[in-house]
PDB file of N, CA and C in Angstrom:
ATOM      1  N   UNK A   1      84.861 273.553 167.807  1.00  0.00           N
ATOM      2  CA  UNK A   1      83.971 272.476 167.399  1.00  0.00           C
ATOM      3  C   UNK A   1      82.982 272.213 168.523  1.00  0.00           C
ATOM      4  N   UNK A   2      81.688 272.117 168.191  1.00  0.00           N
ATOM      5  CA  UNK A   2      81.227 272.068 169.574  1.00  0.00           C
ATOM      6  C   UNK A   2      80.813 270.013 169.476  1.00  0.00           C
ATOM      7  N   UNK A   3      80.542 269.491 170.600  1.00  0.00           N
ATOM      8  CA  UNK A   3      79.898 268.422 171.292  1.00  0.00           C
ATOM      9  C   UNK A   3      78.944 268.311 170.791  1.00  0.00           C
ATOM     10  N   UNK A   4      78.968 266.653 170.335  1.00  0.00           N
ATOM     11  CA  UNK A   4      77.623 266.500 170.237  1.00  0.00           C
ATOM     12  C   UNK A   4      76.996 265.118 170.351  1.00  0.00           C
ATOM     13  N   UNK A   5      76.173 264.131 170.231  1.00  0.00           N
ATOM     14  CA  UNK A   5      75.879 263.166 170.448  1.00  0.00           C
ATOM     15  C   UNK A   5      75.982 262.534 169.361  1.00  0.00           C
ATOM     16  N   UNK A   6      76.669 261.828 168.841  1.00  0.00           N
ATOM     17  CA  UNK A   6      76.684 260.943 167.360  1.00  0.00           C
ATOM     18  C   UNK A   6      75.136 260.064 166.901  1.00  0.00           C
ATOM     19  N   UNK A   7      75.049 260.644 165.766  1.00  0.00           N
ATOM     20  CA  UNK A   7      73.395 259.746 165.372  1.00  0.00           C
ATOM     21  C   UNK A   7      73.725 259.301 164.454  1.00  0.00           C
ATOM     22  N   UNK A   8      74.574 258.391 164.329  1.00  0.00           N
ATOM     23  CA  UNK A   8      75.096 257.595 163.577  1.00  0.00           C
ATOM     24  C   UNK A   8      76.627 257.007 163.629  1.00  0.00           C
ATOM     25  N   UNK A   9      76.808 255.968 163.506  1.00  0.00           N
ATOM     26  CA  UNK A   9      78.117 255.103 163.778  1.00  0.00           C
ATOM     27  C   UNK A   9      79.046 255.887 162.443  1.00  0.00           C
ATOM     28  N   UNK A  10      80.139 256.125 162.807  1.00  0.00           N
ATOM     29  CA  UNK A  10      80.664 256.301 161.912  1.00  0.00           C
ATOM     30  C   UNK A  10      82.961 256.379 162.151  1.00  0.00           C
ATOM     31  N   UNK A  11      83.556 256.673 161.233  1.00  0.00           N
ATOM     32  CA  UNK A  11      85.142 256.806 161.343  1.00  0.00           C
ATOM     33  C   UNK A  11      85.382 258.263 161.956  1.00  0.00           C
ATOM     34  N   UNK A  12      86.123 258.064 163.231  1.00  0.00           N
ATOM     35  CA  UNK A  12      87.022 259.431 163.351  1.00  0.00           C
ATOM     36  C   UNK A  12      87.531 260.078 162.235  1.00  0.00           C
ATOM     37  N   UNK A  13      87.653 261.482 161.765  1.00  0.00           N
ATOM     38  CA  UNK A  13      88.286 261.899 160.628  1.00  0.00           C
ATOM     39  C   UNK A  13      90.036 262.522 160.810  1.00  0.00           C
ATOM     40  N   UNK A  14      90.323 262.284 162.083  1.00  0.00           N
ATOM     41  CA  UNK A  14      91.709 262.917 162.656  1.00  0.00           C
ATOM     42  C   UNK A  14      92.778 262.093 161.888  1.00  0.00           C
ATOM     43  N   UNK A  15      93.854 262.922 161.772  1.00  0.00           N
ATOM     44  CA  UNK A  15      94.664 262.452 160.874  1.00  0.00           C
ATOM     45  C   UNK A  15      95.461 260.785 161.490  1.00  0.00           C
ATOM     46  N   UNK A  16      95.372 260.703 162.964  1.00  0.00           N
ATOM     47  CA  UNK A  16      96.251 259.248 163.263  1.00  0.00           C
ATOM     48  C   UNK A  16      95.277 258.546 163.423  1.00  0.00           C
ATOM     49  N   UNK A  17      94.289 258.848 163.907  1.00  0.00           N
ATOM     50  CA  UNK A  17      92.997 257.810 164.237  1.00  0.00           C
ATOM     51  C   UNK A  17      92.422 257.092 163.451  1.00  0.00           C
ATOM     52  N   UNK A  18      91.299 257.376 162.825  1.00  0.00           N
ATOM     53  CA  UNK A  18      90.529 256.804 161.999  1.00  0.00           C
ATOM     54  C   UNK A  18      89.589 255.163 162.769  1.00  0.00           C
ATOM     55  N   UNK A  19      89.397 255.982 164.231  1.00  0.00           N
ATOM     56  CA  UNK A  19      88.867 254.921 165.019  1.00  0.00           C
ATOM     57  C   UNK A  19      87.075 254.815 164.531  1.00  0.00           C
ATOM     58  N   UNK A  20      86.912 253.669 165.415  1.00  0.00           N
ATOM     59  CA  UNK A  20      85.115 253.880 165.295  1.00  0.00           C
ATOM     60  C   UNK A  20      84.452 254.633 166.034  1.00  0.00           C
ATOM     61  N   UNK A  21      83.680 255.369 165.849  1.00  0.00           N
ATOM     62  CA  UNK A  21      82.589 255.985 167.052  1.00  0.00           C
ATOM     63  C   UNK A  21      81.022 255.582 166.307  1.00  0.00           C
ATOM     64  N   UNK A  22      80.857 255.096 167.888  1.00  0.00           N
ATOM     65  CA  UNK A  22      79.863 254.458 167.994  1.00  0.00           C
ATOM     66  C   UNK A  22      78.474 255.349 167.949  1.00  0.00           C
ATOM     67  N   UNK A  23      77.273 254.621 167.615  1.00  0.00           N
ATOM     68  CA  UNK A  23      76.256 255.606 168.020  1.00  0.00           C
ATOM     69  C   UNK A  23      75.565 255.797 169.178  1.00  0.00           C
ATOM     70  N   UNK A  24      75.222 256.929 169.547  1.00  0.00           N
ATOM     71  CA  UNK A  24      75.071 257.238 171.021  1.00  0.00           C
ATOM     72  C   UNK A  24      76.029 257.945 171.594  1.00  0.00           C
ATOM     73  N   UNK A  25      77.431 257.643 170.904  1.00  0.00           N
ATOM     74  CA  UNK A  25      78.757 258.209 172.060  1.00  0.00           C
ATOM     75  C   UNK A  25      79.023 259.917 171.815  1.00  0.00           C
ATOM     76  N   UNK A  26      79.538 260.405 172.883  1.00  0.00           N
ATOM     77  CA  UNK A  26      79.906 261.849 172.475  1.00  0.00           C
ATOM     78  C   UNK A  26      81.422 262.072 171.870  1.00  0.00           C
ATOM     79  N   UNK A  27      81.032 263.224 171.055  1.00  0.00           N
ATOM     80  CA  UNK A  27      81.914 263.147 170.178  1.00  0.00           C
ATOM     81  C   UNK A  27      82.003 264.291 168.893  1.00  0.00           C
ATOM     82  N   UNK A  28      83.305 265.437 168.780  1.00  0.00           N
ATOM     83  CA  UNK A  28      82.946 266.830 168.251  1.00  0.00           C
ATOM     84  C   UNK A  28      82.765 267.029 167.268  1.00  0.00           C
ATOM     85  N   UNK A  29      82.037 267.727 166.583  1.00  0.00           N
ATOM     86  CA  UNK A  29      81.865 267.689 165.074  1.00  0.00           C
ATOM     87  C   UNK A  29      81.879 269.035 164.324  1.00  0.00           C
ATOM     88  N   UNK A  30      82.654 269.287 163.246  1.00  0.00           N
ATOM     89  CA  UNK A  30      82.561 270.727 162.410  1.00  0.00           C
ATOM     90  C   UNK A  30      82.499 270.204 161.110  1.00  0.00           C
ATOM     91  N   UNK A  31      81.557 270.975 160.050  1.00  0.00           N
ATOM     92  CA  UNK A  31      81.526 270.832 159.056  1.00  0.00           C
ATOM     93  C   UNK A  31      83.102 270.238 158.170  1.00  0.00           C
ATOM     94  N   UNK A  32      84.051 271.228 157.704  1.00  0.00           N
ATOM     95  CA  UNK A  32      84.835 271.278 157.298  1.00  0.00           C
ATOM     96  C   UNK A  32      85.116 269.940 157.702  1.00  0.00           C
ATOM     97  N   UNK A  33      85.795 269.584 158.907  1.00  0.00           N
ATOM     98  CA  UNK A  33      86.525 268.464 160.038  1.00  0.00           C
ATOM     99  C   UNK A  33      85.920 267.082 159.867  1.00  0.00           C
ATOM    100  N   UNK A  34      84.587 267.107 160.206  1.00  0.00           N
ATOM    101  CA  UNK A  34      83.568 265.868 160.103  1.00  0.00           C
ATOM    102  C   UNK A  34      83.491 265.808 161.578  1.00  0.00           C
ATOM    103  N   UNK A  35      83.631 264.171 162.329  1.00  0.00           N
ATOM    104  CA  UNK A  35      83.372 263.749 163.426  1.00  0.00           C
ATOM    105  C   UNK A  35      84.781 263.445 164.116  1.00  0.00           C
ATOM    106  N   UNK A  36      84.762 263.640 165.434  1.00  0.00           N
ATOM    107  CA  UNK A  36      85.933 263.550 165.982  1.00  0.00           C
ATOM    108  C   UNK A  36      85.771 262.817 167.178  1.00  0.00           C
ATOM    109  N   UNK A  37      86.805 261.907 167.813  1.00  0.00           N
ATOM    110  CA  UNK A  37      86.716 261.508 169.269  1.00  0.00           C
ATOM    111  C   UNK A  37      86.840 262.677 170.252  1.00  0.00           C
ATOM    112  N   UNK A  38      86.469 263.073 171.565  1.00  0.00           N
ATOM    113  CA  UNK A  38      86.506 263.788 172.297  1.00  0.00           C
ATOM    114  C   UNK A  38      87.584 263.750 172.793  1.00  0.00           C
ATOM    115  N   UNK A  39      88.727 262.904 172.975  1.00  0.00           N
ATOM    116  CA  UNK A  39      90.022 263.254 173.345  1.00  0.00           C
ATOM    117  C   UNK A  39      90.639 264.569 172.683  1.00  0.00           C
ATOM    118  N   UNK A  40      92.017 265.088 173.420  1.00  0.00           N
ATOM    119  CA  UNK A  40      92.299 266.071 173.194  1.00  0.00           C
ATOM    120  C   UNK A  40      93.583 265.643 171.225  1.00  0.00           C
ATOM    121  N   UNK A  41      94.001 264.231 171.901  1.00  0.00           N
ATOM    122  CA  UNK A  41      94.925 263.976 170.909  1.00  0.00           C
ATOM    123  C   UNK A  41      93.365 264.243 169.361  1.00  0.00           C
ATOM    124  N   UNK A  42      92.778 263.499 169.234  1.00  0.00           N
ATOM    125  CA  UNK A  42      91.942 263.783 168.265  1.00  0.00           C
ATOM    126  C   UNK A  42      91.235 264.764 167.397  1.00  0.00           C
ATOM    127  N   UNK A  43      90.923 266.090 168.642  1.00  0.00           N
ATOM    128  CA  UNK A  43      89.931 267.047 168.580  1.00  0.00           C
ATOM    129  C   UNK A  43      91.248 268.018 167.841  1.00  0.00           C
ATOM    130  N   UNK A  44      92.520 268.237 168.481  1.00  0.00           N
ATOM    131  CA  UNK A  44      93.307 268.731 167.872  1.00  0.00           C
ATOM    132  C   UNK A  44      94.502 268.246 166.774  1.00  0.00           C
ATOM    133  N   UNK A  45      94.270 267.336 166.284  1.00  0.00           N
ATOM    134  CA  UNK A  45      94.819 266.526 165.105  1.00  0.00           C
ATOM    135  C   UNK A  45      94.791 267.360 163.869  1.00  0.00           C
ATOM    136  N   UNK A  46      95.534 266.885 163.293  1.00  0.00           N
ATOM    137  CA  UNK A  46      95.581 267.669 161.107  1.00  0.00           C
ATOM    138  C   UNK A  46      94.530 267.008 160.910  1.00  0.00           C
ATOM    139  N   UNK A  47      93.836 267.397 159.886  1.00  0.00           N
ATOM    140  CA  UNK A  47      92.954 266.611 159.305  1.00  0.00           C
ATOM    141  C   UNK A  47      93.076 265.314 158.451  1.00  0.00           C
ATOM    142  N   UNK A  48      92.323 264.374 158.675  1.00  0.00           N
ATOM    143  CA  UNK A  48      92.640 263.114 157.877  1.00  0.00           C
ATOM    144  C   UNK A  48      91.933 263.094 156.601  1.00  0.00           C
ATOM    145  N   UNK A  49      91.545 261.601 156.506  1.00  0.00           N
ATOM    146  CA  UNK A  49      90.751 261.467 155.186  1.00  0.00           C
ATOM    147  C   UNK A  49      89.132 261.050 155.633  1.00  0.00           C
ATOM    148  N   UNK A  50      88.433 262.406 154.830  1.00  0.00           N
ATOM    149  CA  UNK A  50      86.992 262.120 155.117  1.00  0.00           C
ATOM    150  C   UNK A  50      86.408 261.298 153.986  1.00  0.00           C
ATOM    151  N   UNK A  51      85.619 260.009 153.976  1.00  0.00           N
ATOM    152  CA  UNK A  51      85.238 259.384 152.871  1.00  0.00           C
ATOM    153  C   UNK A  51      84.335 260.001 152.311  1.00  0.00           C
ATOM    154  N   UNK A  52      84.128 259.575 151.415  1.00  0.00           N
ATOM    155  CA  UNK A  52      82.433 260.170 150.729  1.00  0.00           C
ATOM    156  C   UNK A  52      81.459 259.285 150.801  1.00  0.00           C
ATOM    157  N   UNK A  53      80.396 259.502 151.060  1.00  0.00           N
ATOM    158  CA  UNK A  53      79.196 258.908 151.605  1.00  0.00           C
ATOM    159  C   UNK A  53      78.264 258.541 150.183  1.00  0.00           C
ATOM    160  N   UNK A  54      78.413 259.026 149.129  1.00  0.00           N
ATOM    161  CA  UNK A  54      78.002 259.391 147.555  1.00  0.00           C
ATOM    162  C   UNK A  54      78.448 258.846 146.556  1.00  0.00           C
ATOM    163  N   UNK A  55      78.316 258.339 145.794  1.00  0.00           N
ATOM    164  CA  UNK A  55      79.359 258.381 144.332  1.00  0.00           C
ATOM    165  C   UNK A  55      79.288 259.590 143.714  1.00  0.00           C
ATOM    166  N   UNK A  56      80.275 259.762 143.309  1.00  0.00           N
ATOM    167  CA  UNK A  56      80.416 261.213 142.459  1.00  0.00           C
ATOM    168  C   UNK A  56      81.418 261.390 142.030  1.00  0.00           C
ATOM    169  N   UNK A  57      81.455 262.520 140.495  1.00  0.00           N
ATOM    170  CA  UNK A  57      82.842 262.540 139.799  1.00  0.00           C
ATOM    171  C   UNK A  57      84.249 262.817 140.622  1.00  0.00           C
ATOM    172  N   UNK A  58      85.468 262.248 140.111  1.00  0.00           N
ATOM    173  CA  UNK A  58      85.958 263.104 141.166  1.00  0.00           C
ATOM    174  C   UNK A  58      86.673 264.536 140.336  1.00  0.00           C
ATOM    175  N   UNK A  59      87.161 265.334 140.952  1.00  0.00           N
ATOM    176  CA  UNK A  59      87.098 266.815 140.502  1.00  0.00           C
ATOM    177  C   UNK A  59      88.774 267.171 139.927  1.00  0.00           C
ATOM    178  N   UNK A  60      89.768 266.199 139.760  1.00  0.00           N
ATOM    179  CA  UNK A  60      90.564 266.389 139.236  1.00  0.00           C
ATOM    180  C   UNK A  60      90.461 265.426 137.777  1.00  0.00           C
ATOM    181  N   UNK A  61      90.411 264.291 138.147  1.00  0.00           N
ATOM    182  CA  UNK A  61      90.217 263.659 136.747  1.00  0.00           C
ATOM    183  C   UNK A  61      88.811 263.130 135.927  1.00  0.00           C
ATOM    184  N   UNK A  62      87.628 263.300 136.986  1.00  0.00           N
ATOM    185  CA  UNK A  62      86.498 263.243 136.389  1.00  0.00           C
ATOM    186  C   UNK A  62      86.039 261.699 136.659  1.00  0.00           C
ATOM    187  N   UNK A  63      86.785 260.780 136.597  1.00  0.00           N
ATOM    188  CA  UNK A  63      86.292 259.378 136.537  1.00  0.00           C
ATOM    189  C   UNK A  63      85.414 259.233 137.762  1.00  0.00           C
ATOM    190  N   UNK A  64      84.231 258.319 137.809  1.00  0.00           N
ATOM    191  CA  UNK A  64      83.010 258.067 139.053  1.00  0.00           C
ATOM    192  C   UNK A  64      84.346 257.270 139.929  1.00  0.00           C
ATOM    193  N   UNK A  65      83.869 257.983 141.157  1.00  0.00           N
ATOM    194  CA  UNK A  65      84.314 257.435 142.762  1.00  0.00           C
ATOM    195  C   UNK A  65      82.785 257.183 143.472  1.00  0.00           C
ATOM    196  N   UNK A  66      82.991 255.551 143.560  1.00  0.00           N
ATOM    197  CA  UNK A  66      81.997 254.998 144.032  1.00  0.00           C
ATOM    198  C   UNK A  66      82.232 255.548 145.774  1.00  0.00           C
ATOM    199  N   UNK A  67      80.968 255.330 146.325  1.00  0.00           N
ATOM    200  CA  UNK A  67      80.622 255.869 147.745  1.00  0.00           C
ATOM    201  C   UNK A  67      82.352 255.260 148.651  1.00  0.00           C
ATOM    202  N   UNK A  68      82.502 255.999 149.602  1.00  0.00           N
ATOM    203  CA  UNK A  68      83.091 255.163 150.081  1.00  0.00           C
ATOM    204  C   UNK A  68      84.573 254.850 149.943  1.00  0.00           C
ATOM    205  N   UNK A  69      85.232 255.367 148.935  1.00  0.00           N
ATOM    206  CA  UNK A  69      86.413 255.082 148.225  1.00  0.00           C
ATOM    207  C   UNK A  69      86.866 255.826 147.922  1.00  0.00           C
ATOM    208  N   UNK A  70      86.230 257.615 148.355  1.00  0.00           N
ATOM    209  CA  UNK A  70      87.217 258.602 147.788  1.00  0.00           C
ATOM    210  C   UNK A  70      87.327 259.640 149.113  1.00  0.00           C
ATOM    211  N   UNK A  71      88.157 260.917 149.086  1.00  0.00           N
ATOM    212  CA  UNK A  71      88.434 261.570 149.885  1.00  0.00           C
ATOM    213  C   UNK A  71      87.228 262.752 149.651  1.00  0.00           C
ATOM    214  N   UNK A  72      86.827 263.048 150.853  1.00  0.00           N
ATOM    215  CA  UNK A  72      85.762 264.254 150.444  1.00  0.00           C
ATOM    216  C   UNK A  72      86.238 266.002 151.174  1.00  0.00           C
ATOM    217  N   UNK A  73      86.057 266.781 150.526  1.00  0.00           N
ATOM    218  CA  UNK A  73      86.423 267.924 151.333  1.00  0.00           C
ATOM    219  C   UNK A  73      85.432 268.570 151.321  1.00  0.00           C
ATOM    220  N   UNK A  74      84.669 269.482 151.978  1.00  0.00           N
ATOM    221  CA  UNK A  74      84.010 270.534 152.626  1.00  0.00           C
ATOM    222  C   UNK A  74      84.385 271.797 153.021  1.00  0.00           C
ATOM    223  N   UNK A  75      83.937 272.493 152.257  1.00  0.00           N
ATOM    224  CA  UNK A  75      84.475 274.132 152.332  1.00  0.00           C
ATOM    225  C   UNK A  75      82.677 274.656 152.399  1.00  0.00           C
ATOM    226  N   UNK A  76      82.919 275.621 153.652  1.00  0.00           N
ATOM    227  CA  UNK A  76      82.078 276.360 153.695  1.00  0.00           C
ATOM    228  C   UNK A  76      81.787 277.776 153.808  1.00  0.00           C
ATOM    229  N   UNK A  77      81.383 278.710 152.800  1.00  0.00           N
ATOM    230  CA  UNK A  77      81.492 280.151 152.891  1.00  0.00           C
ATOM    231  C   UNK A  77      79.894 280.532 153.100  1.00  0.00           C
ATOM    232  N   UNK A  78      79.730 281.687 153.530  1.00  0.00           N
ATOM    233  CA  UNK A  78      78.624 281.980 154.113  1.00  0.00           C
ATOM    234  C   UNK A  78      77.369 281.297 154.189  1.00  0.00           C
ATOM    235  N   UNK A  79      77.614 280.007 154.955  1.00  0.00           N
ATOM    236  CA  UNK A  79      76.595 278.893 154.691  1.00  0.00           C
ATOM    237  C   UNK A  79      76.217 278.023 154.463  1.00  0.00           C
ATOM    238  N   UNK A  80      77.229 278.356 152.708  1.00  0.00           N
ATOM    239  CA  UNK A  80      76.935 277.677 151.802  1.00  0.00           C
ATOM    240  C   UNK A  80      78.058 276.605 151.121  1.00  0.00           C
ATOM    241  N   UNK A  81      77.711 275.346 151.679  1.00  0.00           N
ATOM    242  CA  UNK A  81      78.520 274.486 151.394  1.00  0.00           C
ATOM    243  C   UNK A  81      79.175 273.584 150.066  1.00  0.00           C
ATOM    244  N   UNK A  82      80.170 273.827 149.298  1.00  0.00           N
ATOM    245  CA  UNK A  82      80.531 273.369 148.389  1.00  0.00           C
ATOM    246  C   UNK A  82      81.345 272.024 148.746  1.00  0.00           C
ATOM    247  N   UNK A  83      80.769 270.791 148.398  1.00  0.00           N
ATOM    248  CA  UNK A  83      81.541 269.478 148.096  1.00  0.00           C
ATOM    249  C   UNK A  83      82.310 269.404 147.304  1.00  0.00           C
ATOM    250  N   UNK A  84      83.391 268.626 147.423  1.00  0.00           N
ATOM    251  CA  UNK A  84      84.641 267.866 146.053  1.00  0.00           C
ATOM    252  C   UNK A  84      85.331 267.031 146.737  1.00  0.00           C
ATOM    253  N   UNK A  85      84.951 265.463 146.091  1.00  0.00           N
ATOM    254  CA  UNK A  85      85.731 264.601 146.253  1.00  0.00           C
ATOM    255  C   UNK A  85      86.616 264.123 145.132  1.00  0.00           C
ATOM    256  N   UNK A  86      87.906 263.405 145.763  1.00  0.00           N
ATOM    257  CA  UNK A  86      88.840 263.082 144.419  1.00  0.00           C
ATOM    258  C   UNK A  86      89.025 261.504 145.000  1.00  0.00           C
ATOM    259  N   UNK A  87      89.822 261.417 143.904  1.00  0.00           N
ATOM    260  CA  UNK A  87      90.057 259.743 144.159  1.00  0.00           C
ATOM    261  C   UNK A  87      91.210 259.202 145.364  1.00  0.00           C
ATOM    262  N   UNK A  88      91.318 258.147 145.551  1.00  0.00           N
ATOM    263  CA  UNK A  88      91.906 257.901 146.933  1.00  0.00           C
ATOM    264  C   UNK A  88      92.551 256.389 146.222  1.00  0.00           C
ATOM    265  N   UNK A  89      94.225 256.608 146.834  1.00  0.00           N
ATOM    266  CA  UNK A  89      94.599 257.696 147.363  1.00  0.00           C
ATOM    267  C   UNK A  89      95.707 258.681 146.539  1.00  0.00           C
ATOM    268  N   UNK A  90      95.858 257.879 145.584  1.00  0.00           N
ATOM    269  CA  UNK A  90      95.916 259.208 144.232  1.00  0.00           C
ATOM    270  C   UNK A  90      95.433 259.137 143.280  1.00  0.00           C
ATOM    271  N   UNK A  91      95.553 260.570 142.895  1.00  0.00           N
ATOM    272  CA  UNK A  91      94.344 260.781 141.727  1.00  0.00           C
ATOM    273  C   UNK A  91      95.196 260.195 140.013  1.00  0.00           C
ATOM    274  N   UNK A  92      94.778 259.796 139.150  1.00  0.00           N
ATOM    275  CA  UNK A  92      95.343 259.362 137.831  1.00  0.00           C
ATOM    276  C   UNK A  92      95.519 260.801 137.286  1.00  0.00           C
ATOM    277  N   UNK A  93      94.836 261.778 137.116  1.00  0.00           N
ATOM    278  CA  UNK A  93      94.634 263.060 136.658  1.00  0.00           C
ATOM    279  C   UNK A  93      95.007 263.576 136.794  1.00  0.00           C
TER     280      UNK A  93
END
């Protein structure tokens, strides 16, 4: 994951954390992963829950997940990034 400067405030995505990082602060980021604290406990954590920034269906049962309220995943193959969020924190479907 490389370093980078946060341009925007936002939640750690590590699975124990889910702290704030601030904007301005450094802090690692990978697609898949999202944003991370630069500690080591963080950077190497399971992955947590990334929110969704969007409303959008969610992909097991279809019903709208308003921004904010659902889990988002990120898969990326040559590039090219496919979204799917589901509902949080279980799905009805």
């Amino acid at each position: 994951m490389p370093m980078i400067v946060a341009a925007k405030a936002g939640r750690c995505t590590a699975a124990a954390c889910g702290g704030r990082i601030r904007k301005g602060e450094m802090c690692w980021y990978e697609t898949a992963k999202g944003t991370r604290h630069v500690e080591a406990a963080c950077r190497d954590a399971a992955a947590g829950i990334r929110p969704n920034r969007r409303a959008a269906p969610c992909a097991r049962c279809g019903r709208r997940v308003p921004a904010g309220e659902g889990n988002l995943k990120v898969r990326e193959v040559r590039r090219r990034k496919t979204y799917t969020v589901t509902c949080a924190p279980v799905c009805a479907g």
